[in-house]
Protein backbone atom coordinates (compact mmCIF):
# COMPACT_ATOMS: atom_id res chain seq x y z
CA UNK A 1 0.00 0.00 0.00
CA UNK A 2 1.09 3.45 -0.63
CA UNK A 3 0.50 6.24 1.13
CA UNK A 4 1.81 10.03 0.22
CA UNK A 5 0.56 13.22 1.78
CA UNK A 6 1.56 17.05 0.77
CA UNK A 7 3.38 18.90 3.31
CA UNK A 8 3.30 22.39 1.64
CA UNK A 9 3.86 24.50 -1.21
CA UNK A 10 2.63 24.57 -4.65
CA UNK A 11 3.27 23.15 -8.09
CA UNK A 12 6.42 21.41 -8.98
CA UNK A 13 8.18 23.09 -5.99
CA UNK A 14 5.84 21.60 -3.39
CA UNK A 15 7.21 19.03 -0.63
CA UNK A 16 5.85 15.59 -0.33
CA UNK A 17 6.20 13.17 2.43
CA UNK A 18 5.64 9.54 1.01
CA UNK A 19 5.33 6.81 3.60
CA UNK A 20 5.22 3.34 2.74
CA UNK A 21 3.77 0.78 5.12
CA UNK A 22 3.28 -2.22 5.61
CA UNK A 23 6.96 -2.23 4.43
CA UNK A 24 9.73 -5.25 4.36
CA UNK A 25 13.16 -3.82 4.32
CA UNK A 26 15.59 -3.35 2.57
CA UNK A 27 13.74 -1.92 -0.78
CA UNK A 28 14.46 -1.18 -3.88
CA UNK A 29 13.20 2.51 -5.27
CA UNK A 30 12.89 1.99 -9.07
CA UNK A 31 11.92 5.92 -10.16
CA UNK A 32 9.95 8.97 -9.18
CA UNK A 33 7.19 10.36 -10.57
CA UNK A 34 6.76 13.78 -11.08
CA UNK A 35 3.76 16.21 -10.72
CA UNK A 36 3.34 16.09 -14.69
CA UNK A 37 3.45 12.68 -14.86
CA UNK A 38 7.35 12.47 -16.25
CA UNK A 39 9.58 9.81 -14.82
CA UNK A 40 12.91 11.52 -12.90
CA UNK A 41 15.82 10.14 -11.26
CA UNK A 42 16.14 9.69 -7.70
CA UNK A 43 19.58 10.26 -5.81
CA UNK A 44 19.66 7.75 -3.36
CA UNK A 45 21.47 8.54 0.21
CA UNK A 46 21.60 5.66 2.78
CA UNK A 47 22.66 6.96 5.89
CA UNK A 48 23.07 3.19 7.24
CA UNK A 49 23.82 -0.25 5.76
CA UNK A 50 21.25 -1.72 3.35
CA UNK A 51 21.94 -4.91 5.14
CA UNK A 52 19.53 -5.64 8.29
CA UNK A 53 19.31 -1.92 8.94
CA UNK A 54 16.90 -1.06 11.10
CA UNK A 55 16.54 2.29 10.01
CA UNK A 56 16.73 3.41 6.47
CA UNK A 57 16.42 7.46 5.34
CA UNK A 58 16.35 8.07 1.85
CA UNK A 59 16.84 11.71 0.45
CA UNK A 60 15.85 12.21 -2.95
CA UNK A 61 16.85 14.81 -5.26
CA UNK A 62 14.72 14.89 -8.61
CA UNK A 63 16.39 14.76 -11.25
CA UNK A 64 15.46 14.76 -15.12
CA UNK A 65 16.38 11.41 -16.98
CA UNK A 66 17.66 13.52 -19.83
CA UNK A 67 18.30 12.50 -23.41
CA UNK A 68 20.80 14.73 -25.63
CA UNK A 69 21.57 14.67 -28.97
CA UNK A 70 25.71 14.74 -29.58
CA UNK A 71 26.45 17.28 -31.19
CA UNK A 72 29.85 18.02 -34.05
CA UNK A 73 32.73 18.09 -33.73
CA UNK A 74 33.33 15.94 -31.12
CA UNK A 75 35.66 13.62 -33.15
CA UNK A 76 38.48 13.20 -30.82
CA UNK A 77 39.19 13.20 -26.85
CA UNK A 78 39.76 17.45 -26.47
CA UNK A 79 37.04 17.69 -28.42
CA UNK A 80 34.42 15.69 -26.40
CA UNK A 81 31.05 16.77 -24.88
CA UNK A 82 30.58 17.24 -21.24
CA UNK A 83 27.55 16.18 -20.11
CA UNK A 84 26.39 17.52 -16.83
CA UNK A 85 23.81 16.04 -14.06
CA UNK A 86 21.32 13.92 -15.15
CA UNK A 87 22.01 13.09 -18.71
CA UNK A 88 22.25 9.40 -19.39
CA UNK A 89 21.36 9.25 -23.05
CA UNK A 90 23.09 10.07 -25.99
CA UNK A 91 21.64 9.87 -29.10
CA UNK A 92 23.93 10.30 -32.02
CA UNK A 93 25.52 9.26 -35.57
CA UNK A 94 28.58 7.52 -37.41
CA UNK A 95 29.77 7.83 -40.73
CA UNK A 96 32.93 6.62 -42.34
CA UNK A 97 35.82 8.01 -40.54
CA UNK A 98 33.47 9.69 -37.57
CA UNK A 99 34.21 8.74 -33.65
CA UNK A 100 32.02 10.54 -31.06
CA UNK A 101 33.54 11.04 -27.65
CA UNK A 102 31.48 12.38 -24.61
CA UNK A 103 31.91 12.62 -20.88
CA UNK A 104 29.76 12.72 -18.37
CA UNK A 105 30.91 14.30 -14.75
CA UNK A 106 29.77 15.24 -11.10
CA UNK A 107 29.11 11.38 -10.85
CA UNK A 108 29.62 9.55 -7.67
CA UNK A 109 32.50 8.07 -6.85
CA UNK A 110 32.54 4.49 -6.45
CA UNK A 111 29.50 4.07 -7.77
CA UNK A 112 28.77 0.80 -10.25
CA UNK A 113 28.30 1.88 -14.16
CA UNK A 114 26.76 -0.08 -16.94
CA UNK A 115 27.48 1.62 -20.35
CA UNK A 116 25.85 0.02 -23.55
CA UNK A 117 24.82 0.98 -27.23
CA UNK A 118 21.15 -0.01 -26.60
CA UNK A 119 20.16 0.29 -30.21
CA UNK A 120 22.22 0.99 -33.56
CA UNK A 121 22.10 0.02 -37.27
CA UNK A 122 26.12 -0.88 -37.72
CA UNK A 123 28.73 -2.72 -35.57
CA UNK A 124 29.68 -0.76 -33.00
CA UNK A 125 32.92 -0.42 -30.53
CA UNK A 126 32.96 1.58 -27.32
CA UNK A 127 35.73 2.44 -25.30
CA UNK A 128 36.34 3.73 -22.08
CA UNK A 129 38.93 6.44 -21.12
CA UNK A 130 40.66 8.14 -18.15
CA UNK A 131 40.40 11.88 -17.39
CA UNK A 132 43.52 12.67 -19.93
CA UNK A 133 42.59 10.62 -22.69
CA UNK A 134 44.43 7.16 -22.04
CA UNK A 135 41.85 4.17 -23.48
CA UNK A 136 41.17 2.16 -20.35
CA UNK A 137 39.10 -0.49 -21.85
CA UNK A 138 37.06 -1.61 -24.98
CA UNK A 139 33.86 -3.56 -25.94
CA UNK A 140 32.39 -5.22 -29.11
CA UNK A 141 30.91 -7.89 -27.11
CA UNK A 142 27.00 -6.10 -26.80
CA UNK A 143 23.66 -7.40 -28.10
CA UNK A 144 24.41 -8.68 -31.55
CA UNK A 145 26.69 -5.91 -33.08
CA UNK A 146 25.97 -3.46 -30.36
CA UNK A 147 28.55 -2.91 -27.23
CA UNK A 148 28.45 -2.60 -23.66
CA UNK A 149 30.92 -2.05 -20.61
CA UNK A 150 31.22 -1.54 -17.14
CA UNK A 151 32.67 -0.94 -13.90
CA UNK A 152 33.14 1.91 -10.88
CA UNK A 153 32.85 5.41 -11.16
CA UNK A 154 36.79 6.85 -10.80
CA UNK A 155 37.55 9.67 -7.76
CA UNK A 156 36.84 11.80 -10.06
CA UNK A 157 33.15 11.38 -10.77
CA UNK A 158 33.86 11.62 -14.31
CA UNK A 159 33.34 8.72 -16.73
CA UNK A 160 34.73 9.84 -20.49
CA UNK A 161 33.45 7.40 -23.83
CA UNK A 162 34.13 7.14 -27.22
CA UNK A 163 31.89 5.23 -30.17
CA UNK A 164 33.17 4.47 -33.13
CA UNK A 165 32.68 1.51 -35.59
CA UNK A 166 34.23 -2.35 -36.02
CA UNK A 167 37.05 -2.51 -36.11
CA UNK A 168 38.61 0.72 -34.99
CA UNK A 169 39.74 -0.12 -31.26
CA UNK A 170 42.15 2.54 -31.15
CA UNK A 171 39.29 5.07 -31.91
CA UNK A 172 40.98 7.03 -34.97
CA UNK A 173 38.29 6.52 -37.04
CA UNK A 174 39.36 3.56 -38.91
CA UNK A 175 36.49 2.50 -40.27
CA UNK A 176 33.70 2.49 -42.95
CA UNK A 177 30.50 1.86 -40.52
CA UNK A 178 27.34 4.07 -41.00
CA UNK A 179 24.53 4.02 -39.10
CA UNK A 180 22.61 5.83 -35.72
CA UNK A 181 22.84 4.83 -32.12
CA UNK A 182 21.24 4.92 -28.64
CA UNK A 183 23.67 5.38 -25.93
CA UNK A 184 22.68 4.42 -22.17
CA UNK A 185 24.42 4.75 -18.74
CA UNK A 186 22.82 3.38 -15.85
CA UNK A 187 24.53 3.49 -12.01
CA UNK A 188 24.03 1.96 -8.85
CA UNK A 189 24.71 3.95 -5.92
CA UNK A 190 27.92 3.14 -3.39
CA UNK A 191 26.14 3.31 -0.27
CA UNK A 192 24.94 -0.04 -0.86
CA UNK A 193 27.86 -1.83 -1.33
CA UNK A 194 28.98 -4.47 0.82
CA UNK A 195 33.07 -3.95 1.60
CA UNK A 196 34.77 -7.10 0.79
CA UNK A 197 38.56 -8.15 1.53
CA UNK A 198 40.72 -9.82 -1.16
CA UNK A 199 42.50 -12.76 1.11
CA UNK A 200 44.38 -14.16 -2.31
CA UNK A 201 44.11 -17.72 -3.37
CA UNK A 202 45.05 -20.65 -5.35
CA UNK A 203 46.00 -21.88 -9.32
CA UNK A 204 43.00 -24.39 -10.57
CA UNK A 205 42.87 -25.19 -14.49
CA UNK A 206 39.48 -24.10 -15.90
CA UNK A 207 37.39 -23.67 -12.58
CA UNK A 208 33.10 -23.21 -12.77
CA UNK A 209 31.15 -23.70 -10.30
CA UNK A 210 32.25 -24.17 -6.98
CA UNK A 211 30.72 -25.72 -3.60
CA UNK A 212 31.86 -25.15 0.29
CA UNK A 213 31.39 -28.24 1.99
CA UNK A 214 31.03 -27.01 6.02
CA UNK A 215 31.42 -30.71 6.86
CA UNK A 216 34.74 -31.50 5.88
CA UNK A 217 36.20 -27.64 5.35
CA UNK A 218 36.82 -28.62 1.33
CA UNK A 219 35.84 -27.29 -1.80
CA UNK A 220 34.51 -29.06 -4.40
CA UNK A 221 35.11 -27.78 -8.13
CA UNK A 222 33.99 -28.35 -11.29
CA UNK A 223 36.20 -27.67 -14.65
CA UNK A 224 36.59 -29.16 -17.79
CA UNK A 225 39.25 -32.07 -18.74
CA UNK A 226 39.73 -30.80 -22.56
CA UNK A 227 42.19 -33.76 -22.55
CA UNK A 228 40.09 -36.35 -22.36
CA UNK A 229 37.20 -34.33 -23.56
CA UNK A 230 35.59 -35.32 -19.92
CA UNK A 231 34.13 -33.22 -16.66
CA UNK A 232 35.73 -33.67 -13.53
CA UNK A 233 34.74 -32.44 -9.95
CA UNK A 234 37.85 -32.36 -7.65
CA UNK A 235 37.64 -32.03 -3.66
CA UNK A 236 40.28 -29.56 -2.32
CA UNK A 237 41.35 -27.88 0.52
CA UNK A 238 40.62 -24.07 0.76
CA UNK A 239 44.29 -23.73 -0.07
CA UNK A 240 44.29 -25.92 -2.93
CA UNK A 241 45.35 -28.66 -2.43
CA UNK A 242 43.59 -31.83 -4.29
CA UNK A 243 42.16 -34.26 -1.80
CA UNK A 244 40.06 -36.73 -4.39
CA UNK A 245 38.46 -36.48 -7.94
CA UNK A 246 36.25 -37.88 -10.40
CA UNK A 247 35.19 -37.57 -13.92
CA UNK A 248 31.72 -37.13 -15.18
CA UNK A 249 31.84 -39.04 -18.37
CA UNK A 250 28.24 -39.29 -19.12
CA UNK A 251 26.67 -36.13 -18.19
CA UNK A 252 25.81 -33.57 -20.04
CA UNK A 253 27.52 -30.21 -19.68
CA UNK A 254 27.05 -29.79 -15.82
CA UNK A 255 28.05 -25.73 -14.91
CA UNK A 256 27.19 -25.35 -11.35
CA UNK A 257 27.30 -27.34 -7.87
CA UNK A 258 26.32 -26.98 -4.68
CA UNK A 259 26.74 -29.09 -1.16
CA UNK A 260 23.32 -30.62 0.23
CA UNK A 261 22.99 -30.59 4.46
CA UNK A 262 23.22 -34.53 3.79
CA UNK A 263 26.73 -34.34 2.22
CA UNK A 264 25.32 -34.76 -1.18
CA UNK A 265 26.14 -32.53 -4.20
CA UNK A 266 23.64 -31.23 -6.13
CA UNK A 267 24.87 -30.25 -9.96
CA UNK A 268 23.29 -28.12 -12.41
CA UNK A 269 23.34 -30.09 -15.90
CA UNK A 270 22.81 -28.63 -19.43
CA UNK A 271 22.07 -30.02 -22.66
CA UNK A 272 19.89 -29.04 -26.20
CA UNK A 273 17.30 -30.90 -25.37
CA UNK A 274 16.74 -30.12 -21.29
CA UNK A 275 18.04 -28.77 -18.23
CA UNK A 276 17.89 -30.35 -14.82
CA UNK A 277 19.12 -30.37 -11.19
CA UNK A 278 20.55 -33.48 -10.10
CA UNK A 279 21.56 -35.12 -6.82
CA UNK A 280 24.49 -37.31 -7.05
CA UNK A 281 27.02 -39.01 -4.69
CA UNK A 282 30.60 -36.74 -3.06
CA UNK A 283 32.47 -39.79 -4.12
CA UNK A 284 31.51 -40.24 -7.96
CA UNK A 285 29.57 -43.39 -7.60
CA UNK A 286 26.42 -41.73 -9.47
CA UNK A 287 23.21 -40.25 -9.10
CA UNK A 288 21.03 -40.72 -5.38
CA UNK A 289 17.86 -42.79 -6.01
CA UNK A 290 15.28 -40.83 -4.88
CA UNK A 291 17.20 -37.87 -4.15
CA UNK A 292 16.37 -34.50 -5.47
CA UNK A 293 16.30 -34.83 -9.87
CA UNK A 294 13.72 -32.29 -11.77
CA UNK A 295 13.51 -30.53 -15.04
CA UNK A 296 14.49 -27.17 -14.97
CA UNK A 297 13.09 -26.06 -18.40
CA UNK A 298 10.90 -24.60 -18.47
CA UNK A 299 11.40 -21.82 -17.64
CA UNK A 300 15.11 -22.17 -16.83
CA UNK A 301 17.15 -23.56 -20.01
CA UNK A 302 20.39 -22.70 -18.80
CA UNK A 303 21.14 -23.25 -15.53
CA UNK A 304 24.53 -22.32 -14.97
CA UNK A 305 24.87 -22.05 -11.22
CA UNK A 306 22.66 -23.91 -8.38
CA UNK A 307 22.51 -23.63 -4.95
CA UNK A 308 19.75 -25.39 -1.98
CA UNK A 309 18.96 -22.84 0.59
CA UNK A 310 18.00 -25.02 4.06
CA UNK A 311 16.14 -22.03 5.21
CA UNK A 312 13.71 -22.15 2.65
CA UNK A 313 14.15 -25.73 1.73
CA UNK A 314 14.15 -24.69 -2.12
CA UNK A 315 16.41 -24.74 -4.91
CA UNK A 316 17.68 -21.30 -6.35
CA UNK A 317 19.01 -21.50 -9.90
CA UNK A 318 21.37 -19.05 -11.97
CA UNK A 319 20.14 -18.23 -16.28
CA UNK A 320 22.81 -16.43 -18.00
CA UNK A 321 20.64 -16.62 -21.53
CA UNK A 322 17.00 -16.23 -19.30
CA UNK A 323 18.84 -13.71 -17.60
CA UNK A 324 16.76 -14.75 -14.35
CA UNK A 325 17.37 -16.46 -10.84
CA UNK A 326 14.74 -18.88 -10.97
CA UNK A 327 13.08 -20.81 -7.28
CA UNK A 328 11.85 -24.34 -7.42
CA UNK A 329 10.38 -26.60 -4.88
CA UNK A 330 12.07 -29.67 -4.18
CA UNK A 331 9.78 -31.05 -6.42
CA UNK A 332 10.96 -29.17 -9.29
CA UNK A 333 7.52 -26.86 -9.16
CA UNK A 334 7.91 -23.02 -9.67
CA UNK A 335 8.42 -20.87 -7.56
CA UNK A 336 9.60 -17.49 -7.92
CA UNK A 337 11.45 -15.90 -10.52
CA UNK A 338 13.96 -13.03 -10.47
CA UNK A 339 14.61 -10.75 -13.23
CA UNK A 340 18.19 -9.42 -12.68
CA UNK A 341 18.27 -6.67 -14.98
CA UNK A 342 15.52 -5.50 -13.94
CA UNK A 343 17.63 -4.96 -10.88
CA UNK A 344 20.76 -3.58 -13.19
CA UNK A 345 21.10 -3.80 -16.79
CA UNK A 346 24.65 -5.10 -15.86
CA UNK A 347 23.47 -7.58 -14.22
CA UNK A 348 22.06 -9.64 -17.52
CA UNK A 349 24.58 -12.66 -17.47
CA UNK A 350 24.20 -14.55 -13.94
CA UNK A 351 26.92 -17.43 -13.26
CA UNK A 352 27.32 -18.66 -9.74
CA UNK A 353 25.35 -18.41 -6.74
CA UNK A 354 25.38 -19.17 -3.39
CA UNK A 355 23.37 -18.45 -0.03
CA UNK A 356 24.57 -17.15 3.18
CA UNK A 357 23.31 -19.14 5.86
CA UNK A 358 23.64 -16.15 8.09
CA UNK A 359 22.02 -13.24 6.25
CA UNK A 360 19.84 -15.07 4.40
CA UNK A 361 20.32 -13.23 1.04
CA UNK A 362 22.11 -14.67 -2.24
CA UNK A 363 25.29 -14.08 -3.38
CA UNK A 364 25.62 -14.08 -7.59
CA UNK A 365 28.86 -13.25 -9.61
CA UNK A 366 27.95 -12.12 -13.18
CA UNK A 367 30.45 -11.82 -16.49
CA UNK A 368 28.35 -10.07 -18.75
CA UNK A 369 30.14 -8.54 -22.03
CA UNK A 370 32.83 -5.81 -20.64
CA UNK A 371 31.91 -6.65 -16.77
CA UNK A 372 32.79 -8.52 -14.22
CA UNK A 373 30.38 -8.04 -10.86
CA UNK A 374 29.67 -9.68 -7.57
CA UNK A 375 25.73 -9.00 -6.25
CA UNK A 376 24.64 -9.47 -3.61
CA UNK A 377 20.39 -9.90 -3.48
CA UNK A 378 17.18 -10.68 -0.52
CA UNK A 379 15.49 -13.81 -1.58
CA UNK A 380 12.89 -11.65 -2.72
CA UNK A 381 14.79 -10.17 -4.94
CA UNK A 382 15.68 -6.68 -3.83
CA UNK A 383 19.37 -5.70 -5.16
CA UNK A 384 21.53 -5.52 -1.87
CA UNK A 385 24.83 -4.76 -2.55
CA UNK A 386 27.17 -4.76 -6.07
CA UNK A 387 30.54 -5.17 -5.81
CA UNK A 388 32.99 -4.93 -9.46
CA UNK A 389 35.62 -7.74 -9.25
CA UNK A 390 37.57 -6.84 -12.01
CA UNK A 391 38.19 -3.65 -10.10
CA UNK A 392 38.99 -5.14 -7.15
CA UNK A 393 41.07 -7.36 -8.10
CA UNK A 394 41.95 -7.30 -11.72
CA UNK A 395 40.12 -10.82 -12.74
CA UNK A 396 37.12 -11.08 -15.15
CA UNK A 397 35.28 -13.98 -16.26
CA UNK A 398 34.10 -14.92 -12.88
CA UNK A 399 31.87 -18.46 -13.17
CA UNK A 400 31.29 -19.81 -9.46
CA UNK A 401 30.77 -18.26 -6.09
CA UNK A 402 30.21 -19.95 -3.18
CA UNK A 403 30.42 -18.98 1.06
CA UNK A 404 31.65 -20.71 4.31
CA UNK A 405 28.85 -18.21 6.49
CA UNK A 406 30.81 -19.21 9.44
CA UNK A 407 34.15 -17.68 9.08
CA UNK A 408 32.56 -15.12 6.51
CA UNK A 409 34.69 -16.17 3.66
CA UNK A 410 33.18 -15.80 0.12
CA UNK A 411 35.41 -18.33 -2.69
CA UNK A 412 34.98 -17.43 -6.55
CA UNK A 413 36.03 -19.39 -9.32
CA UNK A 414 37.46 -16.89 -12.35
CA UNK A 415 37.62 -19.77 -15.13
CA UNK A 416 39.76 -16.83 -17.48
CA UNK A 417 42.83 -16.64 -14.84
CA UNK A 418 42.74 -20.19 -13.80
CA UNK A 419 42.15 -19.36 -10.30
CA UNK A 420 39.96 -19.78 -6.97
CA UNK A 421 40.21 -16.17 -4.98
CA UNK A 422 38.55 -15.97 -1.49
CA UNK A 423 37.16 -12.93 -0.05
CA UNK A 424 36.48 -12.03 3.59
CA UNK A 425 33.24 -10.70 4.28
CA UNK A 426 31.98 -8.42 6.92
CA UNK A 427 30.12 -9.58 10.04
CA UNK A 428 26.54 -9.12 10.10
CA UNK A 429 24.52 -7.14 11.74
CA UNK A 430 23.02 -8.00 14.94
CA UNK A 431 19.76 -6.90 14.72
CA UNK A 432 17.61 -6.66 11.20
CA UNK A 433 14.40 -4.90 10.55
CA UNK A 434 10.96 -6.20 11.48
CA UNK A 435 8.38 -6.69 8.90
CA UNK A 436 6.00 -4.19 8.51
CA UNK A 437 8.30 -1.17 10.03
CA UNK A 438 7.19 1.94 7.90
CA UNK A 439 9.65 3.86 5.76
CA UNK A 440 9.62 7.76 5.28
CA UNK A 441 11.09 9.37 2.23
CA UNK A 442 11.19 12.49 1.85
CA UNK A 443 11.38 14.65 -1.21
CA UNK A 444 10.54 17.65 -3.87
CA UNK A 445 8.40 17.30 -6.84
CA UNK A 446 7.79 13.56 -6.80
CA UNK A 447 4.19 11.77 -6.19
CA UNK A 448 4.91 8.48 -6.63
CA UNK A 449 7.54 5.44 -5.13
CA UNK A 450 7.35 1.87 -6.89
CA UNK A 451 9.46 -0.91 -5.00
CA UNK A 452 10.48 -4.67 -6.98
CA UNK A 453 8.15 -7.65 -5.65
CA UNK A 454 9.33 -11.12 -6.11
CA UNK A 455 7.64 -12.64 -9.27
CA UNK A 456 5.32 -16.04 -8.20
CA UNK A 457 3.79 -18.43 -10.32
């Protein structure tokens, strides 16, 4: 239910107090709605962790989602546009020879960005550059011929692109494309970000998904044998070392694992004709009679990562093509189903997933084209936290995630570097917030608040 009352003034100036209740926190605040009925932007200040706060105070600042037109010339990094507060679409054009180069500024630090040609008629290529010019990074890697990259706003608050067309990476203008485009950037705000510790790690050839077993202390892995054109899942120590492992000859191609309270592992297996969950045996010696086995599509045709969550006595499963994380029943029946870029258009590539035992929420690591990001989401599928990995610590490509809740440390499989980092993560809160607490935002010209719900069957 939503409830918003006028405090004073008049017109678009006027003050209005908008109190949500009966209210589970944390939320998610999708947009504003102004007096004329035109979506703005909300600036987002959380004076206290997202995590189990008990108190949450949002000040918003309404801003315009503005669209802008680039304008000539603008063909080379001193030439660029600066785009001020509130723009976060460029429309503009590429002939033969033509590379547009904008910036936009008085960002927020830290802040996660997800930059993307959202629609064009050529083969695009967008880069990414520092505040003097120096080409950071590069994508071609978009939706079809279209581009896309991410990452954290720099100290600076300013985040400088360049579009050109295939196949000029060094942005010269070495090219014949023509065509129009639709440039996007979307943020996430840095309050909600959970701090995370690199603790370093170990060499593993070709590691997916990945499994903490609280039993024994071990890790079990699974990666690819191109050798003998076979899947193996190894048992290892949280330093590396290989304690047992067996092949998966006859499966198909199995992406994700996870450790079931009985000592089980449960796998997530693709193939063209159907995807399933599985339960089968720590030691190799096949599937569990009777143990948990369902279909998976539909909805979910590519299950890449898996996890069973005791506290809810379901199965949560990662899409990177549905671009969903998808809740079953034990019984394979649907649950729930989260769309994570509705969340953040980053977010459109989920791998691995896991579930802290102590918070409750999910972990996911995601490797879409040009990013590399850790999230960090309630079971009902408000964002939590974002974290960008490649940042952090220079690795990409992450495909597994998974958590011993006890000592707090998070392990993630990056299948491009060969290697298992671990993380440690912060302590959590002692006290969360009670359902049905009310929530009190505050701000100008805005009528309306709209929060994500969990999708059910």
């Amino acid at each position: 239910m939503r409830h918003m009352i006028a405090l004073g003034g008049t017109g678009h100036n006027r003050v209005v107090l908008a109190k949500l209740w009966p209210l589970r926190l944390p939320t998610k605040i999708l947009f504003v709605v102004n007096n004329d009925s035109s979506i703005m932007k909300p600036s987002i200040n959380f004076l206290t962790s997202a995590v189990g706060t008990v108190t949450v105070l949002l000040s918003l600042s309404a801003l315009p989602a503005i669209a802008v037109t680039e304008t000539e010339p603008n063909n080379s990094f001193t030439e660029r546009e600066v785009f001020g507060a509130g723009v976060d679409t460029v429309e503009g054009a590429i002939t033969p020879g033509d590379v547009d180069f904008f910036s936009f500024s008085d960002l927020a630090a830290g802040d996660l960005f997800f930059a993307e040609i959202t629609s064009g008629d050529f083969d695009t290529v967008l880069g990414l550059f520092d505040d003097v010019g120096t080409l950071i990074d590069d994508d071609d890697g978009g939706v079809d011929v279209l581009s896309a990259l991410g990452g954290t706003v720099p100290s600076s608050g300013n985040l400088n692109f360049a579009v050109s067309g295939f196949s000029d990476f060094n942005f010269t203008g070495a090219h014949s494309q023509t065509g129009t485009f639709t440039f996007n950037l979307r943020t996430i705000g840095s309050p909600v970000l959970t701090p995370i510790t690199p603790l370093g790690g170990f060499d593993f050839a070709d590691p997916d998904g990945i499994a903490f077993d609280a039993s024994s202390g071990n890790l079990f892995i699974v990666s690819d044998d191109d050798a003998n054109d076979v899947q193996v899942i190894s048992e290892v120590t949280t330093d590396g070392t290989l304690v047992d492992t067996f092949e998966l000859p006859d499966s198909p191609d199995v992406e994700g694992l996870s450790v079931l309270p009985n000592g089980n592992l449960l796998i997530a297996e693709q193939d063209d004709e159907n995807s399933a969950v599985q339960e089968i045996a720590p030691d190799g010696s096949g599937e569990i009679s009777g143990g948990i086995s369902f279909l998976t599509d539909p909805p979910s045709d590519d299950g890449d990562g898996v996890v069973f969550n005791p506290q809810t006595n379901t199965v949560f499963v990662a899409d990177d093509v549905d671009e969903a994380i998808v809740e079953f029943d034990l019984s394979g029946n649907l649950l729930s189903t989260i769309d994570t870029t509705a969340l953040f258009p980053g977010f459109d590539e989920p791998e691995g997933i896991t579930v802290d035992l102590l918070t409750g929420n999910l972990f996911v690591v995601d490797d879409s084209g040009g990013t590399s990001f850790l999230f960090e989401i309630a079971t009902d599928g408000t964002l939590i936290s974002g974290i960008d990995l490649e940042n952090l610590t220079g690795f990409d490509d992450p495909e597994g995630v998974t958590i011993d809740s006890e000592s707090r440390t998070l392990y993630i499989a990056f299948a491009d570097q060969d290697r298992v980092e671990s993380f440690q993560l912060p302590s959590p809160p002692t006290s969360v917030p009670e359902p049905g607490m009310a929530l009190a935002v505050v701000f100008s010209s805005g009528v309306a608040v709209r929060r994500l719900r969990r999708a059910k069957a």
